[in-house]
PDB file of N, CA and C in Angstrom:
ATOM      1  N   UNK A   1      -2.223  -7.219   4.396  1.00  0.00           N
ATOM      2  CA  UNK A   1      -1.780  -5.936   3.900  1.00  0.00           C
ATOM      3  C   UNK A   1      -0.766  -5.300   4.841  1.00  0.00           C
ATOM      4  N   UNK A   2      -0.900  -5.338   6.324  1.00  0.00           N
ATOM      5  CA  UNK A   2      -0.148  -4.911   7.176  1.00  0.00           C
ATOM      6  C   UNK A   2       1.298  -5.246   6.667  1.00  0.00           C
ATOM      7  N   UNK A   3       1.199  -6.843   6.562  1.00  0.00           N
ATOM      8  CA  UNK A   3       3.003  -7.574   6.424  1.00  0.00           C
ATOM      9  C   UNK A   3       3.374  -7.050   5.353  1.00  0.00           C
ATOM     10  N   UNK A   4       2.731  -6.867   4.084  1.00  0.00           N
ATOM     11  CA  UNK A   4       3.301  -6.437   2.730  1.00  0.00           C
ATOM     12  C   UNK A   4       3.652  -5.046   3.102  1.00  0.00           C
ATOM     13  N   UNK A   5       3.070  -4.175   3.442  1.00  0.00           N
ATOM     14  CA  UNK A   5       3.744  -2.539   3.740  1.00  0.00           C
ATOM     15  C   UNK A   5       4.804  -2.347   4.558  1.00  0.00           C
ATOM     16  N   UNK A   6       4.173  -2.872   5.859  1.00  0.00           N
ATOM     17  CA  UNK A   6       5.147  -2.745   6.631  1.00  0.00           C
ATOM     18  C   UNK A   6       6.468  -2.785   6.762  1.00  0.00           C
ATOM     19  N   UNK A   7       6.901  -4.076   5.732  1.00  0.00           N
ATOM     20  CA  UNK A   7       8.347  -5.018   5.164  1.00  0.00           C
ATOM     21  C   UNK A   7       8.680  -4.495   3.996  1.00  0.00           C
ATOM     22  N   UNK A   8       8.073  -3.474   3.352  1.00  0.00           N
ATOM     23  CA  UNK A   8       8.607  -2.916   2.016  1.00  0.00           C
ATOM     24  C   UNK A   8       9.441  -1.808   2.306  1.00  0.00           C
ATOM     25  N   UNK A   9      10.545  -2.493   1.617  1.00  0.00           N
ATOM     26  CA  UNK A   9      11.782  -1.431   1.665  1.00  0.00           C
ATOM     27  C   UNK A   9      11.592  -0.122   1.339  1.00  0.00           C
ATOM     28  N   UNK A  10      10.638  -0.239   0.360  1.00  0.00           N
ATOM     29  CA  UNK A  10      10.231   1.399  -0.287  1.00  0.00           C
ATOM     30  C   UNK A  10       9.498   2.261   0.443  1.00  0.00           C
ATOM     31  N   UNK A  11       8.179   1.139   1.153  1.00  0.00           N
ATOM     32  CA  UNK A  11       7.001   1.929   1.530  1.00  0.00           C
ATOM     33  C   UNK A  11       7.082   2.091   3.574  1.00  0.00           C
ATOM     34  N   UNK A  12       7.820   0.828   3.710  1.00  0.00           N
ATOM     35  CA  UNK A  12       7.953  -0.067   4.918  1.00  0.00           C
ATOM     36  C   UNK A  12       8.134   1.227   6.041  1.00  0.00           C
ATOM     37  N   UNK A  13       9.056   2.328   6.010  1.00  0.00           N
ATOM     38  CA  UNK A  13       9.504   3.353   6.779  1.00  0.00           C
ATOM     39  C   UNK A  13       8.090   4.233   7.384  1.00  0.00           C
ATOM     40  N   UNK A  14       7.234   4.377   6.378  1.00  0.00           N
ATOM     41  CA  UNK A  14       6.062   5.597   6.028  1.00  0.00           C
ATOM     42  C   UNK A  14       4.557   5.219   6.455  1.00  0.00           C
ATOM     43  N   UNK A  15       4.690   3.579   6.591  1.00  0.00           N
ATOM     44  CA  UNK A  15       3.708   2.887   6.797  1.00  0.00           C
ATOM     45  C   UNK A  15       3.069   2.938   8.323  1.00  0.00           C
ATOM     46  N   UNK A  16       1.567   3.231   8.554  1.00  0.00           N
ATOM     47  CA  UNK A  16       1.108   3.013   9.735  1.00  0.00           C
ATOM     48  C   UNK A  16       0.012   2.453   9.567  1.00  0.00           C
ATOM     49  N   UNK A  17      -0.646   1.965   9.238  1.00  0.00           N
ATOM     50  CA  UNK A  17      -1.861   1.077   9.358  1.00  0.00           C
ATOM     51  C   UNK A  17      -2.592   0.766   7.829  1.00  0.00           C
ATOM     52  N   UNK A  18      -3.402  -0.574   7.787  1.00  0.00           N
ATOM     53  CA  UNK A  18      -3.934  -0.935   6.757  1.00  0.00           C
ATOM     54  C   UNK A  18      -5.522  -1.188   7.348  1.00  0.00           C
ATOM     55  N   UNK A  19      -6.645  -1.018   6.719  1.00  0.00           N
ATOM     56  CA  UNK A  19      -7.883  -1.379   7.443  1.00  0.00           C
ATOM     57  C   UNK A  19      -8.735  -1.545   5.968  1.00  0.00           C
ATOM     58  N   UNK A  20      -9.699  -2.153   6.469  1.00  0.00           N
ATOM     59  CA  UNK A  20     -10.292  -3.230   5.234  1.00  0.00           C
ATOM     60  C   UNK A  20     -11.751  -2.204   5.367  1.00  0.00           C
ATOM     61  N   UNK A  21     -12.077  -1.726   4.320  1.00  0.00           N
ATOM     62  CA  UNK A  21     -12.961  -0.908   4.463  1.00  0.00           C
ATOM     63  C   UNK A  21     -14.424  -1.795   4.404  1.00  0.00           C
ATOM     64  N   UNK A  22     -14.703  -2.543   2.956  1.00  0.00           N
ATOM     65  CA  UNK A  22     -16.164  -3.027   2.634  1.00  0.00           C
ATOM     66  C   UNK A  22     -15.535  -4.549   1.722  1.00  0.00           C
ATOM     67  N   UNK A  23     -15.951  -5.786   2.121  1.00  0.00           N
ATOM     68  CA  UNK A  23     -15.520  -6.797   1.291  1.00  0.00           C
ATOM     69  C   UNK A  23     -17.320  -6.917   0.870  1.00  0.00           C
ATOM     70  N   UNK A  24     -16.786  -8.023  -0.346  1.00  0.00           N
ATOM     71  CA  UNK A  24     -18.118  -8.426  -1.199  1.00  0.00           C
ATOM     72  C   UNK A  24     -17.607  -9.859  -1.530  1.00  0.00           C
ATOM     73  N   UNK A  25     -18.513 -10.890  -1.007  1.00  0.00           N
ATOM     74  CA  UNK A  25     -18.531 -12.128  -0.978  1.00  0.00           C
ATOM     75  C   UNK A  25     -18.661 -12.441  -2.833  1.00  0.00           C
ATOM     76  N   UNK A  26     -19.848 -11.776  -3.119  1.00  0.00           N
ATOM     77  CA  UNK A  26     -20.347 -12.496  -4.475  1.00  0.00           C
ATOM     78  C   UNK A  26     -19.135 -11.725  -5.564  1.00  0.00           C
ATOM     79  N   UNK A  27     -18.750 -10.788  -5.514  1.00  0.00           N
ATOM     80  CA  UNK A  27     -17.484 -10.567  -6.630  1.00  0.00           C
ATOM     81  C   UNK A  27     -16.139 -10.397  -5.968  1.00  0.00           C
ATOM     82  N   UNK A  28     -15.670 -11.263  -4.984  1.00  0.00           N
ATOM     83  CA  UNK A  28     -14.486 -11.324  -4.658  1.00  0.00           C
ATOM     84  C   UNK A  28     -13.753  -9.624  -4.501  1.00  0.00           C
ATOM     85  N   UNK A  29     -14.361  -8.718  -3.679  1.00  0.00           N
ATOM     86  CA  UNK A  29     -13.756  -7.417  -4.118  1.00  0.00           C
ATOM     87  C   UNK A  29     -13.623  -7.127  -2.620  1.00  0.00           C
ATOM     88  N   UNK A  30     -12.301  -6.386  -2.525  1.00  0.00           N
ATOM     89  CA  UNK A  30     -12.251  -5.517  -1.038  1.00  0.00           C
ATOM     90  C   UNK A  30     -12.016  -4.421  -1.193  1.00  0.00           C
ATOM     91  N   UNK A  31     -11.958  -3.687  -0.570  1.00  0.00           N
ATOM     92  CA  UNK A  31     -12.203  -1.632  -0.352  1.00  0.00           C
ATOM     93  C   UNK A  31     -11.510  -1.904   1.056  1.00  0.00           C
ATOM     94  N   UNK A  32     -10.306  -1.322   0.930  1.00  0.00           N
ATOM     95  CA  UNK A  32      -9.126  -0.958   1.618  1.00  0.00           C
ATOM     96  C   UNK A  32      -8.702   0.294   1.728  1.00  0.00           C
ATOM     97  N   UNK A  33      -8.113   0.789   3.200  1.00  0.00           N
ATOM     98  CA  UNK A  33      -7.635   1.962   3.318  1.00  0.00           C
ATOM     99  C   UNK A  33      -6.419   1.828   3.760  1.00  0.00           C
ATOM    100  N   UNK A  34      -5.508   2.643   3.291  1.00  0.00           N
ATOM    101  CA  UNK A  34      -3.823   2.809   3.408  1.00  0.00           C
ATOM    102  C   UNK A  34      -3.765   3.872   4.343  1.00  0.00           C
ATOM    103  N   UNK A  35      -2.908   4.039   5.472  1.00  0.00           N
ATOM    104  CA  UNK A  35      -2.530   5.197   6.087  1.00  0.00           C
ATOM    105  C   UNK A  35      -1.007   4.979   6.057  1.00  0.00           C
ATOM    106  N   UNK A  36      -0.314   6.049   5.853  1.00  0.00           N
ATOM    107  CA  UNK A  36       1.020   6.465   5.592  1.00  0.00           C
ATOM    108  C   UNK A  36       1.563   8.017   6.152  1.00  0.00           C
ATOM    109  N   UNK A  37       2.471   7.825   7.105  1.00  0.00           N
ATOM    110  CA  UNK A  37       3.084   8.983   7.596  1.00  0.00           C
ATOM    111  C   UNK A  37       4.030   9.457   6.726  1.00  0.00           C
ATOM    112  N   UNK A  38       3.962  10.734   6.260  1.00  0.00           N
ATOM    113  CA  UNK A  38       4.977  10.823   5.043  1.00  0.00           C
ATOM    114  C   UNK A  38       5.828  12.076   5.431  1.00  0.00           C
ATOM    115  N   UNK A  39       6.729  12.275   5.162  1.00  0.00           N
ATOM    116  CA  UNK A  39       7.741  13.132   5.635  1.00  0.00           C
ATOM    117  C   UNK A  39       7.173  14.592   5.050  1.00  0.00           C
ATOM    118  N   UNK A  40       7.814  15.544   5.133  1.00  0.00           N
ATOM    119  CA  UNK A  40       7.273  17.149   5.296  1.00  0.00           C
ATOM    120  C   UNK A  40       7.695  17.092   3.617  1.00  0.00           C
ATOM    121  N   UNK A  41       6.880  18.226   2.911  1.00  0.00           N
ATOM    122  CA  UNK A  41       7.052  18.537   1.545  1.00  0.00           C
ATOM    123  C   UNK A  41       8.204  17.780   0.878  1.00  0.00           C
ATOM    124  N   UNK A  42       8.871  17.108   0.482  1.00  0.00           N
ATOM    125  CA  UNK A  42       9.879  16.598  -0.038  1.00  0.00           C
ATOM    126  C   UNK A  42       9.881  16.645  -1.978  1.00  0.00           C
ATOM    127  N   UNK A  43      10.745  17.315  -2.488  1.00  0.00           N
ATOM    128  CA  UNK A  43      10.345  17.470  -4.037  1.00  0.00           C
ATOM    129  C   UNK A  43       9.974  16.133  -4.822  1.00  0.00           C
ATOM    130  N   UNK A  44       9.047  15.979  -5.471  1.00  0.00           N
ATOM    131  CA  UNK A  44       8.836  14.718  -6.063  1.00  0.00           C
ATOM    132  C   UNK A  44       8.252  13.603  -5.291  1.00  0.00           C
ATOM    133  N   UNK A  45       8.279  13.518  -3.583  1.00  0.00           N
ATOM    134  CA  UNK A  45       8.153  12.549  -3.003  1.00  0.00           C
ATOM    135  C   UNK A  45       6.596  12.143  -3.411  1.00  0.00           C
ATOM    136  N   UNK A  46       5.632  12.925  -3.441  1.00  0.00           N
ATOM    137  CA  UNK A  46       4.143  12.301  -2.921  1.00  0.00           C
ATOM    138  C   UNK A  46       3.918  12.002  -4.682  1.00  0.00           C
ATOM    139  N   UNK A  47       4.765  12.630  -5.965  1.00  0.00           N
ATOM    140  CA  UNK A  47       4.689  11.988  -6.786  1.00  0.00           C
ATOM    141  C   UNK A  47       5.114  10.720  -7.369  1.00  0.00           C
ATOM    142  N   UNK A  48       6.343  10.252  -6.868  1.00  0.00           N
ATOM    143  CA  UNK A  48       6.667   9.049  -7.401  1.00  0.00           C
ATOM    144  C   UNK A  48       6.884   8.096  -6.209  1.00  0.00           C
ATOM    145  N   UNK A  49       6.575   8.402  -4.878  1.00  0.00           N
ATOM    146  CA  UNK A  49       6.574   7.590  -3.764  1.00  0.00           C
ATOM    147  C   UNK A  49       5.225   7.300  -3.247  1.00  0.00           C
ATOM    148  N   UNK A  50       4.340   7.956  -3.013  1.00  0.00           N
ATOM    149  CA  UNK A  50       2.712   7.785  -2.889  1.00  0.00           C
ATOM    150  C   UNK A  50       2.174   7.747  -3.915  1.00  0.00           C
ATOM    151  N   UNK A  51       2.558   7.794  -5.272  1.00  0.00           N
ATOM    152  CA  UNK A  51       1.632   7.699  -6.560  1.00  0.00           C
ATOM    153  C   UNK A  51       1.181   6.184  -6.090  1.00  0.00           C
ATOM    154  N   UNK A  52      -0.275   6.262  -6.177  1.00  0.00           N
ATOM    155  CA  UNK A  52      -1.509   5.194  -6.229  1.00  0.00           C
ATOM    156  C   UNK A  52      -1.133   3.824  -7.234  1.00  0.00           C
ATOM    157  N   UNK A  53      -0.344   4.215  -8.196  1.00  0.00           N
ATOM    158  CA  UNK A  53       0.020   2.781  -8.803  1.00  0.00           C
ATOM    159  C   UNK A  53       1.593   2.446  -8.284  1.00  0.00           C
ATOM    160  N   UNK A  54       1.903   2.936  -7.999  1.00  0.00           N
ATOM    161  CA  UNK A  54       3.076   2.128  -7.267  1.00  0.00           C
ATOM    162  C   UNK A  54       3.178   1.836  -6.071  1.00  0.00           C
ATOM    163  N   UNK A  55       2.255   2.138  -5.195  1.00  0.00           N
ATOM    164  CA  UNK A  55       1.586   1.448  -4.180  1.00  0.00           C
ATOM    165  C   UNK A  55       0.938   0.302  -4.603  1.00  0.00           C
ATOM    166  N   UNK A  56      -0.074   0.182  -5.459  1.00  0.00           N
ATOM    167  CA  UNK A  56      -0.509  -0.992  -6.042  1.00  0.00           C
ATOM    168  C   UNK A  56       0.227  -2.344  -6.461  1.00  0.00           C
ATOM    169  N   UNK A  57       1.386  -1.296  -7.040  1.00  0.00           N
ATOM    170  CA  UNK A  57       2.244  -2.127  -7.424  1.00  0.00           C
ATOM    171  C   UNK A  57       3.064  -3.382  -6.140  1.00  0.00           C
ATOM    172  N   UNK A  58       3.501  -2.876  -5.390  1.00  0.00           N
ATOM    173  CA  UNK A  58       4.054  -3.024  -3.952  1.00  0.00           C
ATOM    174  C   UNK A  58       2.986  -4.526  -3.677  1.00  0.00           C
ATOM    175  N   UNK A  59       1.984  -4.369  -3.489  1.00  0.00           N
ATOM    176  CA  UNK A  59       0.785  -5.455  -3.663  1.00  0.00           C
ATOM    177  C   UNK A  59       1.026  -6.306  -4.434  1.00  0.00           C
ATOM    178  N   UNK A  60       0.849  -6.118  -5.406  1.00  0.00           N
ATOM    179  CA  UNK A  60       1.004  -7.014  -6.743  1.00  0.00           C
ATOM    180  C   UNK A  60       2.202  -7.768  -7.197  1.00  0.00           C
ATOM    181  N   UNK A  61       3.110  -7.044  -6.241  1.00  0.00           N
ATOM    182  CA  UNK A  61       4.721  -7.674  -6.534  1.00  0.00           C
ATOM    183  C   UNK A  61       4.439  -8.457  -5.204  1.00  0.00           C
ATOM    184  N   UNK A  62       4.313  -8.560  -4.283  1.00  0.00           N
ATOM    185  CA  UNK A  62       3.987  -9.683  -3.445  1.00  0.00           C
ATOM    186  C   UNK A  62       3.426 -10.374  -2.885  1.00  0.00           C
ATOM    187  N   UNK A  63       1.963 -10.627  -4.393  1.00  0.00           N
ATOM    188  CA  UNK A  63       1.395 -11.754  -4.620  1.00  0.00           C
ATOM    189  C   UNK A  63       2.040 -12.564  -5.605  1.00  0.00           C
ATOM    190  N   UNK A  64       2.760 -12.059  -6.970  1.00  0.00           N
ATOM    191  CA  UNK A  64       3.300 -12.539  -7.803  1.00  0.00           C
ATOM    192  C   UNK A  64       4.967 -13.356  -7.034  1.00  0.00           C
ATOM    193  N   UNK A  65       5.106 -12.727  -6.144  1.00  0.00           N
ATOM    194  CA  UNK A  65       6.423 -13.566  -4.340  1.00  0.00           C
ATOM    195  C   UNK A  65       5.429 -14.814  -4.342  1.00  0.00           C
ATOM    196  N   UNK A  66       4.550 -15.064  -3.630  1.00  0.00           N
ATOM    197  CA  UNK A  66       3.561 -15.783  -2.928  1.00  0.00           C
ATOM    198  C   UNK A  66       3.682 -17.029  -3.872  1.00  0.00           C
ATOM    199  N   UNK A  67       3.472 -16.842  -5.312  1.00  0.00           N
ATOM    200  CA  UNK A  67       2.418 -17.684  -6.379  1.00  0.00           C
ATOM    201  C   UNK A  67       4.228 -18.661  -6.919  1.00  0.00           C
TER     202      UNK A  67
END
């Protein structure tokens, strides 16, 4: 998670740490925490730059890199 944030052009600037909160062996699931330094009030920023699915997204676009 570190390399994927860190290296994202979008997110890569804002990024300070990734930490793995709770994994689960029997359903393949992890609980992850994002920390992100984000610049002072900026209009729109924490909506279309920290919105939760395009962070996700960021993930998902570089596993679909990987495969």
């Amino acid at each position: 998670l570190t390399e994927v944030y860190s290296s994202s052009p979008a997110l890569g600037r804002y990024f300070k740490s990734a930490q793995v909160m709770n994994f689960s062996n029997e359903s393949a699931t992890v609980f992850y925490q994002l920390e992100f330094s984000v610049p002072p009030s900026t209009e729109g920023f924490m909506e279309n730059v920290m919105n939760p699915e395009f962070i996700r997204n960021i993930l998902r676009q570089n596993i679909y890199d990987e495969e």
